[in-house]
Protein backbone atom coordinates (compact mmCIF):
# COMPACT_ATOMS: atom_id res chain seq x y z
CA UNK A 1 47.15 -38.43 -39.77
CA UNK A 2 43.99 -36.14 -39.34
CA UNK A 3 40.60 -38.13 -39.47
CA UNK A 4 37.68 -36.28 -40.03
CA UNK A 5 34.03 -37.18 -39.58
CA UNK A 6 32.04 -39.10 -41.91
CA UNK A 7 28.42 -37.88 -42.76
CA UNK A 8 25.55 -40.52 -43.91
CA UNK A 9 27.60 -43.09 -47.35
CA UNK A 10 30.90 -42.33 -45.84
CA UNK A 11 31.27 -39.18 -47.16
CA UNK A 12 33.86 -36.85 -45.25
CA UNK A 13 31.82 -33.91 -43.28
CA UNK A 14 33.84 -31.06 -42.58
CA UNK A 15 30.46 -28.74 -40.93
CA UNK A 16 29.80 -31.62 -38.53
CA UNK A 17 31.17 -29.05 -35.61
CA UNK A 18 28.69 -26.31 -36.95
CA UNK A 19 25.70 -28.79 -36.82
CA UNK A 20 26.60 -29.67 -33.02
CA UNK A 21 27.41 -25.68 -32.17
CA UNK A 22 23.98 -24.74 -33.91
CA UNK A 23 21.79 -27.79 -31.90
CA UNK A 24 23.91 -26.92 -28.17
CA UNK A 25 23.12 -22.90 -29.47
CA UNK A 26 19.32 -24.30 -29.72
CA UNK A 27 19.00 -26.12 -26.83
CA UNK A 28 20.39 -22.86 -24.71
CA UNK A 29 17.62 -20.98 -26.46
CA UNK A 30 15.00 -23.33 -25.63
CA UNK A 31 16.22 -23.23 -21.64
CA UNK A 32 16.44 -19.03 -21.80
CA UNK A 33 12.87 -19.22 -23.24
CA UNK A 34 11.56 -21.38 -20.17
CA UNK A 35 13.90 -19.11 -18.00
CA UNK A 36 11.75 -15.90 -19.65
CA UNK A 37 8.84 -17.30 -18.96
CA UNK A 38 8.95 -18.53 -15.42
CA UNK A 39 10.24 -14.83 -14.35
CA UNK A 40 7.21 -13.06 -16.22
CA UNK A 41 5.03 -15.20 -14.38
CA UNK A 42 6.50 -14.64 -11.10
CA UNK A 43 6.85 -10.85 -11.82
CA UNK A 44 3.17 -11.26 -12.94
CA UNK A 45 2.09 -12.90 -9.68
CA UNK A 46 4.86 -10.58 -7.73
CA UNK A 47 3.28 -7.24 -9.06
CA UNK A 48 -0.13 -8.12 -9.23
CA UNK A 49 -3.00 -4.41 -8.56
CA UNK A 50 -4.85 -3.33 -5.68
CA UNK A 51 -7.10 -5.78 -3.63
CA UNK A 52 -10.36 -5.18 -4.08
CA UNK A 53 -11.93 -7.01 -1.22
CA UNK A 54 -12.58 -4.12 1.24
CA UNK A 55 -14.57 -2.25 -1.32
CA UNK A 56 -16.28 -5.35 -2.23
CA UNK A 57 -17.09 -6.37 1.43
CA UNK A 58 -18.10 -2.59 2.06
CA UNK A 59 -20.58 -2.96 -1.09
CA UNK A 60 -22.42 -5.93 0.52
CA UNK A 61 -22.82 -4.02 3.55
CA UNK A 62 -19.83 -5.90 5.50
CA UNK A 63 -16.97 -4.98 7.30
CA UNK A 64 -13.96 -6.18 6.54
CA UNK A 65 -10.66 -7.26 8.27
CA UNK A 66 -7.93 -4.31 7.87
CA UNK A 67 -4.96 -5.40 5.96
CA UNK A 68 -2.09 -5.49 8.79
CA UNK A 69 0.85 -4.46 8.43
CA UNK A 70 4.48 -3.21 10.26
CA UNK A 71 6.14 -0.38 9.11
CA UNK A 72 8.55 2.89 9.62
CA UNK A 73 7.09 5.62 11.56
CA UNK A 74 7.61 8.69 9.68
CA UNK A 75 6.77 11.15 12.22
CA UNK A 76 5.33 10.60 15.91
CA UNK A 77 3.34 13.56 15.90
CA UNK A 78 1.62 14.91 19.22
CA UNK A 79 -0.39 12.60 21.10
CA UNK A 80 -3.30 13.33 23.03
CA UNK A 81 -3.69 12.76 26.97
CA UNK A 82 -6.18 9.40 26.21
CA UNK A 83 -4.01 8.05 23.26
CA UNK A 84 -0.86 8.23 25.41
CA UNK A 85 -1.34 4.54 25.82
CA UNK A 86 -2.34 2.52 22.72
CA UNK A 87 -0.87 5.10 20.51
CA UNK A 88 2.12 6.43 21.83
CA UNK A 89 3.11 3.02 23.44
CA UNK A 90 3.41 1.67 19.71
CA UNK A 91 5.02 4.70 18.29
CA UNK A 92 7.94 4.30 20.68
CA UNK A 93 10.35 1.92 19.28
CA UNK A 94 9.85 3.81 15.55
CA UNK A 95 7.58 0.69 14.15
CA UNK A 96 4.40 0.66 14.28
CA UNK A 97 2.04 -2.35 13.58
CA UNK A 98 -1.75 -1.90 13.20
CA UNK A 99 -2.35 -5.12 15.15
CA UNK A 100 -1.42 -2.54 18.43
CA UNK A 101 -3.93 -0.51 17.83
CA UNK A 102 -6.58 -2.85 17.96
CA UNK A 103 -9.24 -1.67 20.42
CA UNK A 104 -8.70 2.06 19.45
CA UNK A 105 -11.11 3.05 16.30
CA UNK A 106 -8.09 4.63 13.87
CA UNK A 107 -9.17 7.19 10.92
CA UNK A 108 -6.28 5.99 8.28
CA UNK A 109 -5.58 8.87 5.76
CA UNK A 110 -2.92 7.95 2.34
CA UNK A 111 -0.55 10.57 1.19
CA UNK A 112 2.60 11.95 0.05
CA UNK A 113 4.05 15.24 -0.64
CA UNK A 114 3.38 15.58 -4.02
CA UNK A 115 -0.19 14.38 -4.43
CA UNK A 116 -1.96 18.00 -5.21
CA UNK A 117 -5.59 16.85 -3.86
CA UNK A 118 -3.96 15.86 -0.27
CA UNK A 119 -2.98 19.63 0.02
CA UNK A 120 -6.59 20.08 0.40
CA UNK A 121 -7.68 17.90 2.71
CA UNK A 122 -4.91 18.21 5.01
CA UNK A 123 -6.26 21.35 7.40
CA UNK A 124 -9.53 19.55 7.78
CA UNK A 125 -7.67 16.26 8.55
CA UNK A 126 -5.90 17.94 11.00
CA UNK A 127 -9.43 19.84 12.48
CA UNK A 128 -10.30 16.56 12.72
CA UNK A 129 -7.61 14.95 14.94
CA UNK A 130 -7.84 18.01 16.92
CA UNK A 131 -11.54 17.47 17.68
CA UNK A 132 -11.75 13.30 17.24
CA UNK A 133 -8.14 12.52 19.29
CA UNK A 134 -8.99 13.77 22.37
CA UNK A 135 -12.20 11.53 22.39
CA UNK A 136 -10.30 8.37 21.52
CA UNK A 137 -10.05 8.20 18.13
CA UNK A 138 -6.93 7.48 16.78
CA UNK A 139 -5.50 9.36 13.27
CA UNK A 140 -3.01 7.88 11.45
CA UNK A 141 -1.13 9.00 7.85
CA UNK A 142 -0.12 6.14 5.59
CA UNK A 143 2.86 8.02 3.42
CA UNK A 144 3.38 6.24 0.23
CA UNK A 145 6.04 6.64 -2.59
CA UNK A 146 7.56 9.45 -1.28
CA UNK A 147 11.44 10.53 0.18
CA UNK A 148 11.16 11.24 4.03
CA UNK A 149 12.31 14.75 3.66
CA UNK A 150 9.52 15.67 1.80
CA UNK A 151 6.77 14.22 3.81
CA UNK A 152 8.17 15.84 6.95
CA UNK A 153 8.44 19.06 4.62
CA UNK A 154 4.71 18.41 4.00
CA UNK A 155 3.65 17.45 7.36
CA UNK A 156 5.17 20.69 8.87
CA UNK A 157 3.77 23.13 6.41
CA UNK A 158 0.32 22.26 6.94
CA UNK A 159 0.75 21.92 10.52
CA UNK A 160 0.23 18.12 10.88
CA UNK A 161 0.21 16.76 14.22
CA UNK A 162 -1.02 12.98 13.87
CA UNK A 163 1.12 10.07 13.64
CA UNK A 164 2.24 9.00 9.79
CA UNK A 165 4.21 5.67 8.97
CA UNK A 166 6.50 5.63 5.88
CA UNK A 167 4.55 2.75 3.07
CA UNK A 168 7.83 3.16 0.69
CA UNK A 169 6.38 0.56 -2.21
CA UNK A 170 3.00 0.99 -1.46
CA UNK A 171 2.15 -2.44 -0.72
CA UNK A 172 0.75 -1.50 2.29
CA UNK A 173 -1.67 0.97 0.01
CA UNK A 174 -2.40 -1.75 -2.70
CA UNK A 175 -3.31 -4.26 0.18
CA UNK A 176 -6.36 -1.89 0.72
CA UNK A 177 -7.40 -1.74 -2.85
CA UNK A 178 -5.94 2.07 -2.91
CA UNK A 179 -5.84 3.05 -6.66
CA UNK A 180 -4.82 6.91 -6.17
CA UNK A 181 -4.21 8.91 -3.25
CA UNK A 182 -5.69 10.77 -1.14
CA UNK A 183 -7.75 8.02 0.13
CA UNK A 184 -9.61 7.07 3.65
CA UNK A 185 -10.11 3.97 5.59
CA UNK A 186 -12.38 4.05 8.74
CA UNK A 187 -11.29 1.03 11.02
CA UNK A 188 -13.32 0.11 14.14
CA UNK A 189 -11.89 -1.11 17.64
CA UNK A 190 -12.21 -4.55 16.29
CA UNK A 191 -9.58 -3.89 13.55
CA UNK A 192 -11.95 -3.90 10.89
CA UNK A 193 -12.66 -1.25 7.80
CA UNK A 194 -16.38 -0.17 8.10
CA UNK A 195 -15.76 3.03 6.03
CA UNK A 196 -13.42 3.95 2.60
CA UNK A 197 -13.59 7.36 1.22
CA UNK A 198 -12.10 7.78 -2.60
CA UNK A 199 -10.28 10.95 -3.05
CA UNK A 200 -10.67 13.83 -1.06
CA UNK A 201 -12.09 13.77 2.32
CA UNK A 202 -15.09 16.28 3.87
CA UNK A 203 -15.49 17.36 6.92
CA UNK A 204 -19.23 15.23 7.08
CA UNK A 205 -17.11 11.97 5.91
CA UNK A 206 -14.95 12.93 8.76
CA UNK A 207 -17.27 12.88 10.97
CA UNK A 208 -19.53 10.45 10.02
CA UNK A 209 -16.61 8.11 9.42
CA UNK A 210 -15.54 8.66 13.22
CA UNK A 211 -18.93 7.68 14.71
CA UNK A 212 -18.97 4.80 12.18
CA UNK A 213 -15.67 3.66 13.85
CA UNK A 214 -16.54 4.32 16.90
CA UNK A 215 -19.74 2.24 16.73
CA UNK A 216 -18.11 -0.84 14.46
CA UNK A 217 -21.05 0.71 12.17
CA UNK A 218 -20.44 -0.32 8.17
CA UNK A 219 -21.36 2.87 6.24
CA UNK A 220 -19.73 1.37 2.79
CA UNK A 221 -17.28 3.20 0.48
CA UNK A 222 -17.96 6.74 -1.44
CA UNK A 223 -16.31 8.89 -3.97
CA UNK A 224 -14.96 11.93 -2.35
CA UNK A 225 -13.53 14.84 -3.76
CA UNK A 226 -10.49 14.92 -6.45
CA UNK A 227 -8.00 11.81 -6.11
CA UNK A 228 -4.34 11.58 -8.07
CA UNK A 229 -4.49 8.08 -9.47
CA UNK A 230 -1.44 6.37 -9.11
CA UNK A 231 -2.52 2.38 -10.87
């Protein structure tokens, strides 16, 4: 003989089942909720927007420390006679860290291949490594979001010869508060950012930025010419 279960004054309860199958369905919701929750916050925390702390630093008329980072080197480039050492030492194994560069002043330009504005400002970037990298001053492209084909595409249509490592999420770009491309960071022997230019670069800022570097002399950020924003 079958018993069943018996609800509140003995009376027989055939949905009992249900009510269990609806409370465990309730409790799993309650966990997947929690489970929802936690990963937004960690993909909140995880994706979080550009550090503002150069500009900010910059504004009060202080340098500040240069993100560091490790990456891919996209393309070696042609290295002058007095950058044989510092730079070409840490191009060799195909990573480059900025911590190796630290007592060469480094211009550090963002790009990619299809950012419209860097087309621009890539023969005077150039002009400038021509005339800055034989004194010393090291030029370096920071390639973000963008297929390695391309870039090299890019870098050899314009005639590029300075250095460029590969920033493939552009965490490396956010670090330094970038918030479009093409943007440039003037970093001094000690390894800090005395200079930021937002957007296009002139030749003045070019200039100006290299003596800045040079000297370890803060000269602040500026708006350049046209930037592709890329928040």
């Amino acid at each position: 003989m079958v018993s069943l279960p018996l609800l509140a004054d003995g009376v027989v309860g055939f949905g009992a089942t249900a009510v269990e199958r609806r409370r465990g369905w309730g409790r799993w919701a309650v966990i997947a909720l929690v489970v929802l929750f936690i990963g937004l916050l960690v993909y909140g925390i995880e994706s979080k927007g550009p550090d503002d702390a150069i500009d900010g630093a910059l504004s009060e008329g202080r340098a500040a420390t240069a993100p560091a980072f490790t990456l891919e080197v996209l393309d070696r480039g042609t290295v002058p006679e007095r950058l044989r050492r510092p730079l070409g030492g840490a191009l060799a194994d195909g990573r480059l860290s900025l911590s190796e560069l630290r007592g060469t002043p480094v211009v550090l330009n963002l790009w990619a291949s299809w950012c419209t504005p860097c087309r621009q400002e890539a023969p005077r970037l150039q002009a400038g490594w021509e005339r800055w990298g034989r004194r010393g001053l090291a030029y370096l492209g920071l390639n973000i979001q963008d297929l390695r084909g391309d870039a090299r595409g890019f870098a050899s249509k314009f005639g590029i010869t300075y250095p460029s490592v590969r920033d493939a999420r552009r965490g490396v770009a956010d670090s330094y508060g970038a918030t479009g491309i093409p943007e440039t960071f003037f970093v001094d022997r000690r390894g800090r950012v005395v200079g930021h230019v937002i957007g296009v670069v002139s030749e003045r800022e070019l200039a100006v930025g290299a003596r800045a570097a040079f000297d370890g002399r803060v000269i602040g950020a500026v708006t350049g010419g046209r930037t592709f924003d890329v928040r």
